[in-house]
Protein backbone atom coordinates (compact mmCIF):
# COMPACT_ATOMS: atom_id res chain seq x y z
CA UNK A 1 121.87 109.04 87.99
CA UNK A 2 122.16 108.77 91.42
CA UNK A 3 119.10 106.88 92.66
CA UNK A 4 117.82 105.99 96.25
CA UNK A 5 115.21 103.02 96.19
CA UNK A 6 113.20 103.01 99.35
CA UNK A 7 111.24 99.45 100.63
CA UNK A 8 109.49 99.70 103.64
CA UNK A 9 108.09 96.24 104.00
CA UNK A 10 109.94 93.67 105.96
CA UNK A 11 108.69 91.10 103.78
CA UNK A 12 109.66 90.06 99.99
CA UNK A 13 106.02 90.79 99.05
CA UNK A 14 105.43 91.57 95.18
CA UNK A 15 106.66 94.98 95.94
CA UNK A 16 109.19 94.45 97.26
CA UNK A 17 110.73 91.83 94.69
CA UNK A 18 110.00 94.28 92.37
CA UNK A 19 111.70 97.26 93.98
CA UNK A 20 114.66 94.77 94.41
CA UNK A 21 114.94 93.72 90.62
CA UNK A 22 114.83 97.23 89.67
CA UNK A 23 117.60 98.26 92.12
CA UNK A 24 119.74 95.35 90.73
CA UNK A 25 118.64 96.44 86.91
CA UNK A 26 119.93 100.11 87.68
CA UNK A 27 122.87 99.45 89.35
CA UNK A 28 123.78 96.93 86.41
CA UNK A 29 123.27 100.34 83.92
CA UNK A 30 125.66 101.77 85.83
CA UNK A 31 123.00 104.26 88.21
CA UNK A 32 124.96 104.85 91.42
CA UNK A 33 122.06 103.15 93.67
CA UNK A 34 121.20 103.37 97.12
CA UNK A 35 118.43 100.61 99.01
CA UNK A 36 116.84 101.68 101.96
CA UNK A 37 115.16 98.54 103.65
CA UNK A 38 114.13 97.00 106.07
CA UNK A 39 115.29 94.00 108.00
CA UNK A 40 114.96 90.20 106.54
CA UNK A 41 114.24 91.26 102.67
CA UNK A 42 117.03 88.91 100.31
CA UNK A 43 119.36 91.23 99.05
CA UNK A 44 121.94 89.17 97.39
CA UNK A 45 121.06 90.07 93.89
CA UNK A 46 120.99 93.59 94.88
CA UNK A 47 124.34 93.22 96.43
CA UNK A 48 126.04 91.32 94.01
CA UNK A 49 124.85 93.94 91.53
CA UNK A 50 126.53 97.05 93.50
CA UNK A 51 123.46 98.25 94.97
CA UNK A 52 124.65 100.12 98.42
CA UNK A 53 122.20 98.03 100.79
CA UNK A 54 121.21 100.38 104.30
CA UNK A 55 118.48 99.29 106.80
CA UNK A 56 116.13 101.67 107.93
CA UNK A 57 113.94 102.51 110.50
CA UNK A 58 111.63 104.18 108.20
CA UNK A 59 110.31 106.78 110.87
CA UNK A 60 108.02 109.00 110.19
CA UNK A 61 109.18 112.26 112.45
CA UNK A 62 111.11 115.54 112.35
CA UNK A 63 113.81 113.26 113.58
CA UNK A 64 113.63 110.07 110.75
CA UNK A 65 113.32 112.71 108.14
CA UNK A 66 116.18 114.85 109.42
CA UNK A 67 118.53 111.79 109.30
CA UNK A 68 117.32 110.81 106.08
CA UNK A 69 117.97 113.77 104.30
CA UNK A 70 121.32 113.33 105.34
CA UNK A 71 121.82 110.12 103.74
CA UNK A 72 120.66 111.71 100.87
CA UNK A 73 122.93 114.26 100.76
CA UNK A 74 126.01 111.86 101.67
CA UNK A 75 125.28 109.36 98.52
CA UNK A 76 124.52 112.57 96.41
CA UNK A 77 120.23 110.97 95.72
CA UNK A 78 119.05 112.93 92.57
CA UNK A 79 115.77 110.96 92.50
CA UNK A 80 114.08 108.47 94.92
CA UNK A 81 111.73 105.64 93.81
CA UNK A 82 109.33 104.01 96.38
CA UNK A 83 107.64 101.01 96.40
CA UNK A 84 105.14 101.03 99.54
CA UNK A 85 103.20 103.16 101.43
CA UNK A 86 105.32 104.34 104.29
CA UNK A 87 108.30 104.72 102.30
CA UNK A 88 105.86 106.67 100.26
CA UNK A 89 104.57 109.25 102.69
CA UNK A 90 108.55 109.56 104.47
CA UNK A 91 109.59 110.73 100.77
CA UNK A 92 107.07 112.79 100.31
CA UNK A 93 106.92 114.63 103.49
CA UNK A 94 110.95 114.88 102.60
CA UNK A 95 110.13 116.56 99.22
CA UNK A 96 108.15 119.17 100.91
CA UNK A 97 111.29 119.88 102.69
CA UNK A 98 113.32 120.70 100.05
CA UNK A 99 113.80 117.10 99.25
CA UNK A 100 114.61 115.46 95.87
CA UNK A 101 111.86 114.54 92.95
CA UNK A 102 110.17 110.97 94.24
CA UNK A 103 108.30 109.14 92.01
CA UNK A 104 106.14 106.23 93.20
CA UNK A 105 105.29 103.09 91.55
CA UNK A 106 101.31 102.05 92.42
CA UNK A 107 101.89 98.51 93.77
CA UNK A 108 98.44 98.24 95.47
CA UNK A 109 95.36 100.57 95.15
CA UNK A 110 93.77 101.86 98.46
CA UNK A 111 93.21 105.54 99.65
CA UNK A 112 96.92 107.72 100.39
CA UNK A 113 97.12 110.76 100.44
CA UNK A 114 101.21 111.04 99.27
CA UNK A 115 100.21 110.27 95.92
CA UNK A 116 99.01 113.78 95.02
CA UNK A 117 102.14 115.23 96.05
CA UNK A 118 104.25 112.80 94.32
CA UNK A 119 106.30 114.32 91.24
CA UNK A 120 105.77 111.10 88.76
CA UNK A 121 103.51 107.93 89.73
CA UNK A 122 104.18 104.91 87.73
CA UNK A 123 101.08 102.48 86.93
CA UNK A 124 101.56 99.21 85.61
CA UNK A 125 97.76 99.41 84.16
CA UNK A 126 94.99 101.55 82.94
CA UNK A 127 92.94 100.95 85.46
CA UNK A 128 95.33 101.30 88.39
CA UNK A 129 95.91 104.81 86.82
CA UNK A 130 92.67 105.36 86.71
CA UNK A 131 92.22 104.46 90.38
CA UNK A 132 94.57 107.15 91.59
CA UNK A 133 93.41 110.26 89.16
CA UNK A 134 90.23 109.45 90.77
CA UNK A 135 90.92 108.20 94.03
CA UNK A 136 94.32 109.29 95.56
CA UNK A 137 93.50 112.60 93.16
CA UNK A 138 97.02 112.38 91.14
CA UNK A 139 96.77 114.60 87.97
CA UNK A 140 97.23 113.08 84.61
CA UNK A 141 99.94 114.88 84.09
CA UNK A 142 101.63 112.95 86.44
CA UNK A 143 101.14 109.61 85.69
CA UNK A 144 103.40 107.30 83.60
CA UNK A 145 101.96 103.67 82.67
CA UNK A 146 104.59 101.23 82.65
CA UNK A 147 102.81 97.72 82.28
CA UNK A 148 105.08 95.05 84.28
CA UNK A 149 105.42 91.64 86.32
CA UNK A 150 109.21 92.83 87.38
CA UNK A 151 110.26 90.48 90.12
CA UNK A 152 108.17 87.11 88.92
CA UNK A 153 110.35 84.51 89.02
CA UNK A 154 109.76 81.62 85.90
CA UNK A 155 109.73 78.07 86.67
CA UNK A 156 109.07 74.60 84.38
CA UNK A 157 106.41 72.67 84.90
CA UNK A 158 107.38 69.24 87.41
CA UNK A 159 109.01 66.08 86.64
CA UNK A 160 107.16 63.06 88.15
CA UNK A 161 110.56 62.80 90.80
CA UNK A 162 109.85 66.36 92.01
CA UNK A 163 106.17 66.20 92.26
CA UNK A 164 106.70 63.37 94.21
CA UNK A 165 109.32 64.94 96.70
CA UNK A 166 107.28 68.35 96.60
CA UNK A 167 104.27 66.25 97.77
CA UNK A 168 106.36 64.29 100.40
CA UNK A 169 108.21 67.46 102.08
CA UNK A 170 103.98 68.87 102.40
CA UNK A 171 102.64 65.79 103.97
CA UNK A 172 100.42 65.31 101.04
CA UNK A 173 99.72 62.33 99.63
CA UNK A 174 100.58 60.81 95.51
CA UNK A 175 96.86 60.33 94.66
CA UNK A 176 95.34 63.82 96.25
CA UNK A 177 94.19 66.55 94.44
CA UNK A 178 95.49 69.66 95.49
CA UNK A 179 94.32 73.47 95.48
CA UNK A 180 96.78 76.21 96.26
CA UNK A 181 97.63 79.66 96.73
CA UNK A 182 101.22 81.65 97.10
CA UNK A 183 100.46 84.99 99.25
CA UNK A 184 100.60 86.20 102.84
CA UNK A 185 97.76 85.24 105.28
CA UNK A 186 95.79 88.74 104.60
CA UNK A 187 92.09 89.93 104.73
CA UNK A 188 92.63 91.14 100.93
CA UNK A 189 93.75 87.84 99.84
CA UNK A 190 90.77 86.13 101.46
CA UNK A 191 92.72 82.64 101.58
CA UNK A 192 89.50 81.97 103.85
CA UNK A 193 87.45 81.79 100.42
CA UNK A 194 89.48 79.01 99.23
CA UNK A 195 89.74 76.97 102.36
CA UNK A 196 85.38 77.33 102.42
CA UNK A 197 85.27 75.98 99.17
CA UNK A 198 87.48 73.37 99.59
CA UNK A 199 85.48 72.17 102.53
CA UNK A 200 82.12 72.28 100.69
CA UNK A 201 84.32 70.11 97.78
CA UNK A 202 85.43 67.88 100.11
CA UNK A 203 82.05 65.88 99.44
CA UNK A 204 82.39 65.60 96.23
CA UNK A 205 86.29 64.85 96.08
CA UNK A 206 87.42 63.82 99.28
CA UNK A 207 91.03 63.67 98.38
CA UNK A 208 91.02 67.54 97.89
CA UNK A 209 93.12 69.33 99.86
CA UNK A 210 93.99 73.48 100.18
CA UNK A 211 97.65 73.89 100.82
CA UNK A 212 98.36 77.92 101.69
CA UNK A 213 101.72 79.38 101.76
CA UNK A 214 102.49 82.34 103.22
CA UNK A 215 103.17 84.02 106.48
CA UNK A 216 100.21 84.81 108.79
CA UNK A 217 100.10 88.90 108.92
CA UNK A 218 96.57 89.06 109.67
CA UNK A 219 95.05 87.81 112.87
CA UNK A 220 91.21 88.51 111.49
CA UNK A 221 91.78 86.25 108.34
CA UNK A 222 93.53 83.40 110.06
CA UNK A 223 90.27 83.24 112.09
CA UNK A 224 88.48 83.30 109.47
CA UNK A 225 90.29 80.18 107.85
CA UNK A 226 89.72 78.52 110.84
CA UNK A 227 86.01 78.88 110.70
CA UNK A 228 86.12 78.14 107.04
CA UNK A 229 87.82 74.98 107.98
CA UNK A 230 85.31 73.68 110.14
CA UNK A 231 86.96 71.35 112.44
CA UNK A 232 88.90 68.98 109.11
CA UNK A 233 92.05 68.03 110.08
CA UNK A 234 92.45 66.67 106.97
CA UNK A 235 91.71 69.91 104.28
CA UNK A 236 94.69 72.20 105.16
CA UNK A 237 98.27 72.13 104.49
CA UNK A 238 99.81 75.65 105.62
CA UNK A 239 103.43 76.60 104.84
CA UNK A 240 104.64 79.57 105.98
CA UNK A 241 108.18 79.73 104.51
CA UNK A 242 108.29 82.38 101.84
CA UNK A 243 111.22 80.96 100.21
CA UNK A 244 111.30 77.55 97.44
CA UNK A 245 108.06 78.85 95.89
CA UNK A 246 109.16 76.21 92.51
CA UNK A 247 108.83 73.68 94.62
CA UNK A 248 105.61 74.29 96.56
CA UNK A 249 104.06 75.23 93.15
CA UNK A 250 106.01 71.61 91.95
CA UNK A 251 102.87 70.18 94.36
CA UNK A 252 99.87 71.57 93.06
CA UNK A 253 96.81 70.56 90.62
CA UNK A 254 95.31 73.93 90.83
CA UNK A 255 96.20 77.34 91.62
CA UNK A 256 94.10 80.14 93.41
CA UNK A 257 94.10 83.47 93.96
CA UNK A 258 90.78 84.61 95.47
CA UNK A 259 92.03 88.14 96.38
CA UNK A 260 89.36 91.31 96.45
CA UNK A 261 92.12 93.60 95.83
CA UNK A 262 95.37 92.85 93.52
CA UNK A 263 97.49 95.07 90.67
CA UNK A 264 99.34 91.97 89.29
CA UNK A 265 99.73 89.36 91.08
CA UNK A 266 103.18 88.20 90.28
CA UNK A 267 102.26 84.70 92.22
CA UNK A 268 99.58 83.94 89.21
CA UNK A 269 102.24 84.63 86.71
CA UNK A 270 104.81 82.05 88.53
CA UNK A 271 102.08 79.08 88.41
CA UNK A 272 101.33 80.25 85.53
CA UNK A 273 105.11 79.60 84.09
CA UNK A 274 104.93 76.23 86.11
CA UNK A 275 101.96 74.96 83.82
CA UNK A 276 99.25 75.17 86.50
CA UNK A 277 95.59 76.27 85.35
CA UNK A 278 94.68 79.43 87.29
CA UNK A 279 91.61 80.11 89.40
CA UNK A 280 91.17 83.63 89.75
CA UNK A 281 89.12 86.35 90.77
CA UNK A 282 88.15 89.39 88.44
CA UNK A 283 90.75 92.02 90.54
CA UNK A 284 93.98 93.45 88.67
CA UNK A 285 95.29 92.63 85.95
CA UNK A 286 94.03 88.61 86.18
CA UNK A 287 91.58 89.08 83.69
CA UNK A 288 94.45 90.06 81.13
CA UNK A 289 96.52 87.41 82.25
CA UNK A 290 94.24 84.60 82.24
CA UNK A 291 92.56 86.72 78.86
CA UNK A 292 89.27 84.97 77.29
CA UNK A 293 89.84 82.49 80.29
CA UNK A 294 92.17 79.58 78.03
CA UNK A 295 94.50 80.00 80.84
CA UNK A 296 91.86 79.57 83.52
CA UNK A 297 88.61 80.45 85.07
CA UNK A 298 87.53 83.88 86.25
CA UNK A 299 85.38 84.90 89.13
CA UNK A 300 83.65 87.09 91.13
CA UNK A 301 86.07 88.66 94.23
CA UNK A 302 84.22 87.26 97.33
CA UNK A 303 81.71 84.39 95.10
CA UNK A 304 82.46 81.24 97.05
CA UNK A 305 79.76 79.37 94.96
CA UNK A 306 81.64 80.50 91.81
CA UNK A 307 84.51 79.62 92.97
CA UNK A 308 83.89 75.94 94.22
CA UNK A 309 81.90 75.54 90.69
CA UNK A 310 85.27 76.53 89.13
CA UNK A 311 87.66 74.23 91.15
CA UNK A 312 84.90 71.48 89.97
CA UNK A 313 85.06 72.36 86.19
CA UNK A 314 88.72 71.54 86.83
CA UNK A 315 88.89 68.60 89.15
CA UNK A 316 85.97 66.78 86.24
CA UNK A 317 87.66 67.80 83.53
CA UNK A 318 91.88 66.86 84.02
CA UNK A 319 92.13 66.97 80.15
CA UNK A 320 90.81 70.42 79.88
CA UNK A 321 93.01 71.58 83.24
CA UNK A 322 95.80 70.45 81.28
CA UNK A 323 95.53 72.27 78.49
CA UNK A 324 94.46 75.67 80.26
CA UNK A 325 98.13 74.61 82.46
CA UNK A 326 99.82 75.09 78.99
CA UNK A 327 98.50 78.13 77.77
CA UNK A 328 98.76 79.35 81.31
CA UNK A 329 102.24 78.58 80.66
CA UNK A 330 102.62 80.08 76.87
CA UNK A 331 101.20 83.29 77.94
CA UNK A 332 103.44 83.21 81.09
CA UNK A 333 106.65 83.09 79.15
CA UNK A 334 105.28 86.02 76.18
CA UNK A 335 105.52 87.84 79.76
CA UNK A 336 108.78 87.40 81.97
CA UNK A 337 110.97 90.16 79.71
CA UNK A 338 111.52 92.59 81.25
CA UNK A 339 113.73 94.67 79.14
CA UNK A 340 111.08 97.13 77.94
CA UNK A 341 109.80 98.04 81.55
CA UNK A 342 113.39 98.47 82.84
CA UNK A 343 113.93 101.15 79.88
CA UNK A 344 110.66 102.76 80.55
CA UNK A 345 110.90 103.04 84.37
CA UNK A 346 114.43 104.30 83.67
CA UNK A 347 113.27 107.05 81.78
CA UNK A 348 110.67 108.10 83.87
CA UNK A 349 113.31 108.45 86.98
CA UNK A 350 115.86 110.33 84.30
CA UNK A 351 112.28 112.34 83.78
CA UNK A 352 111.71 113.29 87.41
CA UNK A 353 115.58 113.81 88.21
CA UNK A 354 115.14 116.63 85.74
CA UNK A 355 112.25 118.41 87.74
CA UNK A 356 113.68 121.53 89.69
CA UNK A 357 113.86 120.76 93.65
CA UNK A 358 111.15 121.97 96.04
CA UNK A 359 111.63 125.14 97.88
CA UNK A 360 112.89 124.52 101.41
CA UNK A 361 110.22 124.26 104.24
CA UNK A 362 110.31 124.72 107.71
């Protein structure tokens, strides 16, 4: 097939990691594929695969779509797979044009309107599919479940000589006890919950500390962690490099995610792998991750109070944290092969390069 794989995020997000693994994956089963992307995504897999790499504006216009459609028609595109919302609603609006088939994978689950006019969505869960029959109104018909963490990266748990440098390149020191999250500064992932809790914890164990990483997209959360913070100059570590997640997670006691909105997250799955016990709330596909909670502790989305209990039950207990870090890291590795969902997503693009093109549109 000849496939064009469309990223319009200018960050290596879950999406996009996962858009980039398949492209690599398809290119390695000989697909003739095309990557449209933006600037600063890591394509060096994707390139050393034979993916045919081309940045893109991704602009929405009579214009953007005109010059996309010939791209298209130079690399020959039978079928184009997106992977986020405004590569989304470019495809489709180029499939009412006489386009070729798109099919969409549901990476996130908010209102958009595309989705109804996509040929094929893929889900990675029931209840994502559920979401957009009911939501984004895509007929059943249409939907493919393809349960996946494509793009999670697996790591081993620390030795003492690289906790002890991950700690030292943080600022952090041998003795604290240390709460962290992997995931851009966003009003979805409410890192603001976290930082709260680790203030009102601070009381109780005053070597806590809340180390984020992730760049700061959102100008309304960042305030918020500031308020959450409360003036401690001593509660926060904040790195924003998105690259050597192993050895950030290499740091941590405890991992977070306190997200009101999440399909995977592939960031639980990687502390997972690393042996870390998982706090995490009820969004996603968490609860079948962390499963009747031996891998962690479940909460409600926005429940600070649960939340700091949970960090507690952890912090009192290091015998029971450890063993919830190794069946956190069992169930991580029954996970990481990816074989299955490569097949399945392969089909469903061999499925949708099948469908006859749209009549042309003015």
């Amino acid at each position: 097939m000849r496939i064009a794989q469309l990223i319009s995020v200018g960050v290596t997000n879950g999406a996009a990691r996962h858009g980039l693994a398949v492209s690599a994956e398809l290119a390695r089963r000989g697909h003739a594929v095309v990557l449209f992307h933006r600037r600063w995504l890591d394509l060096a897999a994707a390139q050393a695969a034979g993916v045919c790499c081309i940045e893109w504006g991704f602009e929405l216009s009579p214009r953007g779509l005109r010059a996309l459609r010939r791209r298209f028609a130079e690399h020959g595109v039978e079928v184009a797979h997106v992977h986020t919302s405004k590569a989304h609603a470019i495809a489709a609006a180029l499939r009412l044009l006489g386009g070729p088939p798109v099919v969409a994978t549901a990476h996130a689950q908010h209102l958009q309107l595309p989705w109804a006019l996509t040929d094929l969505v893929i889900a990675p869960s029931e209840a994502a599919a559920s979401y957009h029959r009911r939501v984004n109104l895509v007929a059943r018909r249409r939907m493919r479940l393809v349960p996946s963490f494509i793009g999670a990266q697996r790591f081993d748990p620390p030795t003492p000589d690289r906790r002890r440098a991950a700690r030292e390149r943080l600022g952090v020191t041998a003795d604290a006890l240390l709460v962290g999250q992997v995931a851009d500064i966003h009003f979805d992932k409410r890192q603001s919950d976290l930082v709260a809790a680790g203030a009102s914890l601070q009381a109780r164990w005053p070597n806590l500390r809340v180390a984020l990483k992730g760049a700061p997209v959102n100008a309304l959360e960042l305030a918020r962690i500031e308020t959450a913070r409360g003036g401690r100059d001593d509660l926060l570590v904040h790195d924003e490099d998105r690259d050597q997640v192993g050895l950030f997670l290499d740091a941590l006691d405890i991992f977070a995610v306190t997200s009101v909105r999440e399909v995977g997250p592939l960031c639980a799955l990687e502390a997972m792998s690393a042996g870390l016990p998982v706090v995490g709330t009820q969004v996603g596909r968490l609860p079948e991750l962390l499963g009747d909670q031996a891998a962690g502790l479940l909460v409600r989305p926005r429940d600070r109070a649960a939340l700091v209990a949970a960090i507690d039950r952890l912090a009192a207990h290091p015998q029971d944290a450890a063993r919830m870090g190794a069946a956190a890291r069992a169930q991580a590795l029954c996970r990481v092969d990816d074989a299955g969902a490569f097949d399945a997503i392969e089909a469903v693009l061999a499925e949708a390069a099948a469908l006859k093109p749209q009549p042309r549109r003015a």
